[in-house]
C-alpha atoms as a PDB file:
ATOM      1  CA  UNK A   1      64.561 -42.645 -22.407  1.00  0.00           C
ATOM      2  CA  UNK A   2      63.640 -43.196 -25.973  1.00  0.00           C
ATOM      3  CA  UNK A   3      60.243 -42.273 -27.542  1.00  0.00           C
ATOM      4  CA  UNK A   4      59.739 -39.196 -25.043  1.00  0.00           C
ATOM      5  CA  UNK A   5      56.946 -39.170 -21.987  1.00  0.00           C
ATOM      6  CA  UNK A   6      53.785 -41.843 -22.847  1.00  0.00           C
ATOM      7  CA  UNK A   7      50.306 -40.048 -23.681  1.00  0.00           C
ATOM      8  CA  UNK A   8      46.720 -40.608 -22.199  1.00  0.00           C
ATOM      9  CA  UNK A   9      44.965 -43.369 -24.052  1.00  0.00           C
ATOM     10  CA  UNK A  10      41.814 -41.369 -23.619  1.00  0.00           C
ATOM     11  CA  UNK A  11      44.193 -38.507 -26.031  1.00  0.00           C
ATOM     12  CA  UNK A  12      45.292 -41.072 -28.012  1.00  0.00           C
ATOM     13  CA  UNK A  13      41.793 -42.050 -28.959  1.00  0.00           C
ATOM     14  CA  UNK A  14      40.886 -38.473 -29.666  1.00  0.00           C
ATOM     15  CA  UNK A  15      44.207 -38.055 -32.036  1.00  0.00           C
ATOM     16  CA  UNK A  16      42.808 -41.952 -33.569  1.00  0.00           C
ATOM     17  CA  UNK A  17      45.877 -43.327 -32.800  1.00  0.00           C
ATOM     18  CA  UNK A  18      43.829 -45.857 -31.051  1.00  0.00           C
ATOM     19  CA  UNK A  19      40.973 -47.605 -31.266  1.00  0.00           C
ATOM     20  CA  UNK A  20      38.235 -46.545 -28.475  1.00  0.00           C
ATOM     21  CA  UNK A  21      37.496 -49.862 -25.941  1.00  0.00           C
ATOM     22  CA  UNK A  22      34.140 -51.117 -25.942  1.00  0.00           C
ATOM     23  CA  UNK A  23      31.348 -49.026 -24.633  1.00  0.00           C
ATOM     24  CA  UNK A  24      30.788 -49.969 -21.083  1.00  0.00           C
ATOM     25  CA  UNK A  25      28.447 -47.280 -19.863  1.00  0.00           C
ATOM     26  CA  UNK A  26      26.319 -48.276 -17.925  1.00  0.00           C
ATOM     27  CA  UNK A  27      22.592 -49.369 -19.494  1.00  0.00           C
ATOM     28  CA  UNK A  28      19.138 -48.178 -17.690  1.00  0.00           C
ATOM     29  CA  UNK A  29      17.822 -50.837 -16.151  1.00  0.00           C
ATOM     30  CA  UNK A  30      13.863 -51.329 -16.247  1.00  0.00           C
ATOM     31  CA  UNK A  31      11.659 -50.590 -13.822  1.00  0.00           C
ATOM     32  CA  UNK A  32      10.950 -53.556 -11.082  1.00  0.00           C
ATOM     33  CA  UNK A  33       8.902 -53.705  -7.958  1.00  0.00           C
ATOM     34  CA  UNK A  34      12.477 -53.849  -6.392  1.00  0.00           C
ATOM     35  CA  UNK A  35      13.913 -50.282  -7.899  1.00  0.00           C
ATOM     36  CA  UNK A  36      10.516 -48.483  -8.539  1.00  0.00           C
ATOM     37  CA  UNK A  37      10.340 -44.763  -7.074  1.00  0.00           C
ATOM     38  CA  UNK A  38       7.988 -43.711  -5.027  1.00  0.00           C
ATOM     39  CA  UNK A  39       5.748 -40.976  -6.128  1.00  0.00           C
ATOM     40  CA  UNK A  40       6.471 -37.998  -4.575  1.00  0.00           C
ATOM     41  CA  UNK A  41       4.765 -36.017  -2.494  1.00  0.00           C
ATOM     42  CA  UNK A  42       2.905 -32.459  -2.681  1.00  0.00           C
ATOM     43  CA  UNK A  43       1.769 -33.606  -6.071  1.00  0.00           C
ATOM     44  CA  UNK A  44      -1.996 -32.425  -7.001  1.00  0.00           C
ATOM     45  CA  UNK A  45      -4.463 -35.605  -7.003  1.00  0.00           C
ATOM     46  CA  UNK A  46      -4.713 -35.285 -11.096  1.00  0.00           C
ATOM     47  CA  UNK A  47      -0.734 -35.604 -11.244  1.00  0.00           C
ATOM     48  CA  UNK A  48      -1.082 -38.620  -9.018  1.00  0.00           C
ATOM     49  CA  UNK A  49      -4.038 -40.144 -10.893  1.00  0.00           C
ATOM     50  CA  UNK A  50      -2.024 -39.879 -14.240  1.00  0.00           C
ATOM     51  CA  UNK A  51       1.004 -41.719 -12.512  1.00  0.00           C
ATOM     52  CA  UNK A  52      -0.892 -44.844 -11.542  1.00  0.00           C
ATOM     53  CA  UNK A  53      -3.038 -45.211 -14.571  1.00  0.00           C
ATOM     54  CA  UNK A  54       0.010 -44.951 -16.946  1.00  0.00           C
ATOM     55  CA  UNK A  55       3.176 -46.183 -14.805  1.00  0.00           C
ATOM     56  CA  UNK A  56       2.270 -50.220 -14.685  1.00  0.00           C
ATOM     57  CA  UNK A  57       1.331 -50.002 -18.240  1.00  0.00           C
ATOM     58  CA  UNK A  58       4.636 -48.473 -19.275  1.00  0.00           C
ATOM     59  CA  UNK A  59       6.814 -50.442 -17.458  1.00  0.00           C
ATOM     60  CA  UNK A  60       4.997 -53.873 -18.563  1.00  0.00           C
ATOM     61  CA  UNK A  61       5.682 -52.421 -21.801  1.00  0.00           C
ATOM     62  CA  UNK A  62       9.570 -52.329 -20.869  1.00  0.00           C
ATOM     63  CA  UNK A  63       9.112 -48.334 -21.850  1.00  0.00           C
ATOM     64  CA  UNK A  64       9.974 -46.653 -18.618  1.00  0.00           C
ATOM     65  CA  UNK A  65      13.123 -47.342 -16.975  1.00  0.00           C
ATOM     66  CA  UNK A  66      14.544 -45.928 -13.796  1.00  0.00           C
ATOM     67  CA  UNK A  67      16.262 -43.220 -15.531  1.00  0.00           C
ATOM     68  CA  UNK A  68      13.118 -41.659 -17.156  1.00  0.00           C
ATOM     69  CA  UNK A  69      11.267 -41.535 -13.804  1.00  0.00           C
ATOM     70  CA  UNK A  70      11.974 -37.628 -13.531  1.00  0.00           C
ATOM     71  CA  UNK A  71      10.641 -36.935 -16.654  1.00  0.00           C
ATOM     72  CA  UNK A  72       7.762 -39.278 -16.404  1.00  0.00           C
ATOM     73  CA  UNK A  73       6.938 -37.207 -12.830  1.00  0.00           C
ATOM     74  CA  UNK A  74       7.087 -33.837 -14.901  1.00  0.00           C
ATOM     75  CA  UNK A  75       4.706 -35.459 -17.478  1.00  0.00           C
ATOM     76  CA  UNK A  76       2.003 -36.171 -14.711  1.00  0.00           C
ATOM     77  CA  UNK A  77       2.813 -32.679 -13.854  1.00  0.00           C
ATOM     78  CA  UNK A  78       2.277 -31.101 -16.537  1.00  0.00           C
ATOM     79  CA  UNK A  79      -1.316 -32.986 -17.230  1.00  0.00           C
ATOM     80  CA  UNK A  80      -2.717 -31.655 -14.119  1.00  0.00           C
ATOM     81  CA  UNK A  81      -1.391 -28.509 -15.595  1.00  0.00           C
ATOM     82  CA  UNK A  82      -3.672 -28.929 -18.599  1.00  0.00           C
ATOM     83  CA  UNK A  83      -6.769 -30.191 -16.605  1.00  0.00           C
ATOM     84  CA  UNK A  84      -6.394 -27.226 -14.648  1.00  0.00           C
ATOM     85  CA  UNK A  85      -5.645 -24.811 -17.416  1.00  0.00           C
ATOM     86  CA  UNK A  86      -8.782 -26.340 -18.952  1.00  0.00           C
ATOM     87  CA  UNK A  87     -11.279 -26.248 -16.043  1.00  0.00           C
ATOM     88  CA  UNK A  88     -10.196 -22.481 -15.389  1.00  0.00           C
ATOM     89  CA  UNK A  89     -10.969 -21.466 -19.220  1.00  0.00           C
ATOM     90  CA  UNK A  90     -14.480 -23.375 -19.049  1.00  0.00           C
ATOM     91  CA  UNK A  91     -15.090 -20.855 -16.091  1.00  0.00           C
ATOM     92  CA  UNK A  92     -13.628 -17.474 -17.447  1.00  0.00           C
ATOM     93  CA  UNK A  93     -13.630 -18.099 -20.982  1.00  0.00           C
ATOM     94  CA  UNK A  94     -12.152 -17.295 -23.727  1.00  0.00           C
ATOM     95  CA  UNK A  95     -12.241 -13.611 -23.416  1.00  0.00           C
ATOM     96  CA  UNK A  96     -11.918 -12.160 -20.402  1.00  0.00           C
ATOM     97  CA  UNK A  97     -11.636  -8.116 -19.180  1.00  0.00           C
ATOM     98  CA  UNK A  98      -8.274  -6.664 -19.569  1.00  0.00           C
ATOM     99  CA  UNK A  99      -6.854  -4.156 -16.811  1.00  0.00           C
ATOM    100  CA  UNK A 100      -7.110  -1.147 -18.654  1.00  0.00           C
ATOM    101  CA  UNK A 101     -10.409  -2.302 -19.694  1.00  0.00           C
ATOM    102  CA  UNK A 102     -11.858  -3.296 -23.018  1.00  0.00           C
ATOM    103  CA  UNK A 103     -11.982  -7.272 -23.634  1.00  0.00           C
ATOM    104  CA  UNK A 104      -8.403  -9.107 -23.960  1.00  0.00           C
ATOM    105  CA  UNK A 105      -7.597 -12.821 -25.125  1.00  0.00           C
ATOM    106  CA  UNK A 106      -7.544 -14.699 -21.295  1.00  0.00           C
ATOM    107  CA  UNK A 107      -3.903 -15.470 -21.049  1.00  0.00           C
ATOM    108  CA  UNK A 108      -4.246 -19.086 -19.976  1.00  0.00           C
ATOM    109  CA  UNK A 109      -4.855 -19.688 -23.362  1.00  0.00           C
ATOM    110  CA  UNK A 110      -1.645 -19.429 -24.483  1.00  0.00           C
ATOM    111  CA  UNK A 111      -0.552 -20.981 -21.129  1.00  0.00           C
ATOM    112  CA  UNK A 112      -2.863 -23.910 -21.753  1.00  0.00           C
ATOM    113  CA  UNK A 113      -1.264 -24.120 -25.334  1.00  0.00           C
ATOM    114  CA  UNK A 114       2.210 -24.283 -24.163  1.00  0.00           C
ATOM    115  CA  UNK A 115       1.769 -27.036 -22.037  1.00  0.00           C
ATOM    116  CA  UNK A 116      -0.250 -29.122 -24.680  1.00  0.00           C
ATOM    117  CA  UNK A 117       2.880 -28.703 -26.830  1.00  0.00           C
ATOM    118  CA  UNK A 118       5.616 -29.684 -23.757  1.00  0.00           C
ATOM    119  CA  UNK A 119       2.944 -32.737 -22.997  1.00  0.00           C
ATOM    120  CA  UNK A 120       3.212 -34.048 -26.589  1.00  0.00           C
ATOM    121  CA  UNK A 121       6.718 -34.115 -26.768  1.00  0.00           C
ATOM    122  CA  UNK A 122       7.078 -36.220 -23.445  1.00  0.00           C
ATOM    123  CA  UNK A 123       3.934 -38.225 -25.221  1.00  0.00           C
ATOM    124  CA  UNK A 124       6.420 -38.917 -27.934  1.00  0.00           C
ATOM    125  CA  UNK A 125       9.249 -40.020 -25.782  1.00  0.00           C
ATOM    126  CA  UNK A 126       6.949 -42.554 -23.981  1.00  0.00           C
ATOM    127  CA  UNK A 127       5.700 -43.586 -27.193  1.00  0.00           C
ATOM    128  CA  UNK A 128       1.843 -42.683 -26.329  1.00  0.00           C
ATOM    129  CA  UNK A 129       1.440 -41.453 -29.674  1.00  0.00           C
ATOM    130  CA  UNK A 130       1.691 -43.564 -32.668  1.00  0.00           C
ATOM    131  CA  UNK A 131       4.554 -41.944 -33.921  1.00  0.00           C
ATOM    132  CA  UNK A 132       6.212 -42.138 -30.649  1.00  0.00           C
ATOM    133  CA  UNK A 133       5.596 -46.309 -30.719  1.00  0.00           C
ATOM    134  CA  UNK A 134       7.264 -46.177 -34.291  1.00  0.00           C
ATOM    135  CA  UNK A 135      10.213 -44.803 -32.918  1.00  0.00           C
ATOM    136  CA  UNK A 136      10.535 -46.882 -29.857  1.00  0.00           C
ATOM    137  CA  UNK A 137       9.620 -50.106 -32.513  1.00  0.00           C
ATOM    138  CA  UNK A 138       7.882 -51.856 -29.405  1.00  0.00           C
ATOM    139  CA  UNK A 139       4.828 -54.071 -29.134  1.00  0.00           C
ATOM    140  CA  UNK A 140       2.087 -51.559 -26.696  1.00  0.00           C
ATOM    141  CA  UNK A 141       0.206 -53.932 -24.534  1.00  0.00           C
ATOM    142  CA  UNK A 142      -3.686 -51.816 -24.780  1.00  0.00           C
ATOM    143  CA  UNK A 143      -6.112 -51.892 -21.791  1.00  0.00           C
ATOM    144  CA  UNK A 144      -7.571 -48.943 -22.453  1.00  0.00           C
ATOM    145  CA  UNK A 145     -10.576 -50.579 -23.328  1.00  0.00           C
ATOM    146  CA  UNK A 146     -14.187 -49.726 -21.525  1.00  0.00           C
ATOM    147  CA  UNK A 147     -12.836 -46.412 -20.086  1.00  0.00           C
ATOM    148  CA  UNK A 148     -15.055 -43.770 -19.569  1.00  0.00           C
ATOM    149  CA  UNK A 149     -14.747 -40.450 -22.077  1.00  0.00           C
ATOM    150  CA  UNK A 150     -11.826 -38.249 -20.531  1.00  0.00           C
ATOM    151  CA  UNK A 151      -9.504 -40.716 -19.030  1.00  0.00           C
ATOM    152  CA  UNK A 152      -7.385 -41.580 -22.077  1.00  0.00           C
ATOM    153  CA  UNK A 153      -4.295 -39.934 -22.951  1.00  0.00           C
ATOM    154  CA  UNK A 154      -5.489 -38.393 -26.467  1.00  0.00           C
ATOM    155  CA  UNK A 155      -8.367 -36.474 -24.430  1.00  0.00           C
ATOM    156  CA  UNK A 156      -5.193 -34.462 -22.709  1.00  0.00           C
ATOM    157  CA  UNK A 157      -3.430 -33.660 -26.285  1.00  0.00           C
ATOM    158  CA  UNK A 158      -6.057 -31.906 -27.834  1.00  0.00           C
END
């Protein structure tokens, strides 16, 4: 047999002894009424709240698809985080008594500021920020008008 025993295309492609076929992973497809998720239960009301003022608006947008429904479930997550962080603070304070005594920073501060940080990034994915829009170069449909104080997205940011 001449030539010797025939080699994997997907090695051959590696070694660029052959040109790689066309991409054919598969695409996300958009969100429909036909494919949507459910939201899940167990989630606190302010996680739920988030996911039904945000979700049509995103996928009339063509934003989220089906494969960023995960992450768009930890985003609602992680504002009820902050509302709660927030509400808890407004209570305690800023200071608060430490175990050994004497006054100590109140650790959901830093709590509080960790999950501002994680919420802007996912803000930035959806492109709810205008530097997140930039980078998804889409048109954002806004209805935001008329809401009361507290309700929009930049009130959970900062």
């Amino acid at each position: 047999m001449r030539g010797g025993r025939r080699k994997d295309p997907r090695l051959q492609v590696l070694e660029g002894k052959r040109k790689p076929s066309a991409d054919k992973s598969p695409k996300p497809e958009p969100v429909t009424q036909k494919n949507q998720f459910p939201v899940p239960r167990g989630l606190p009301k302010e996680a739920r709240a988030f996911i039904s003022r945000y979700k049509d608006q995103l996928i009339r947008n063509n934003v989220l698809k089906t494969w960023d429904w995960d992450s768009f479930i930890c985003m609602a997550l992680l504002s009820a985080e902050i509302r709660r962080h927030t509400m808890e603070l407004a209570k305690e304070g800023d200071m608060i008594e430490g175990r050994q005594g004497g006054i100590v920073k109140n650790p959901r501060s830093s709590l509080l500021r960790s999950a501002q940080r994680e919420f802007r990034l996912f803000c930035n994915e959806f492109g709810l920020t205008p530097r997140g829009r930039a980078g998804l170069d889409i048109r954002i449909i806004d209805d935001d008008d008329g809401l009361p104080y507290g309700n929009r997205i930049k009130d959970l940011i900062d």
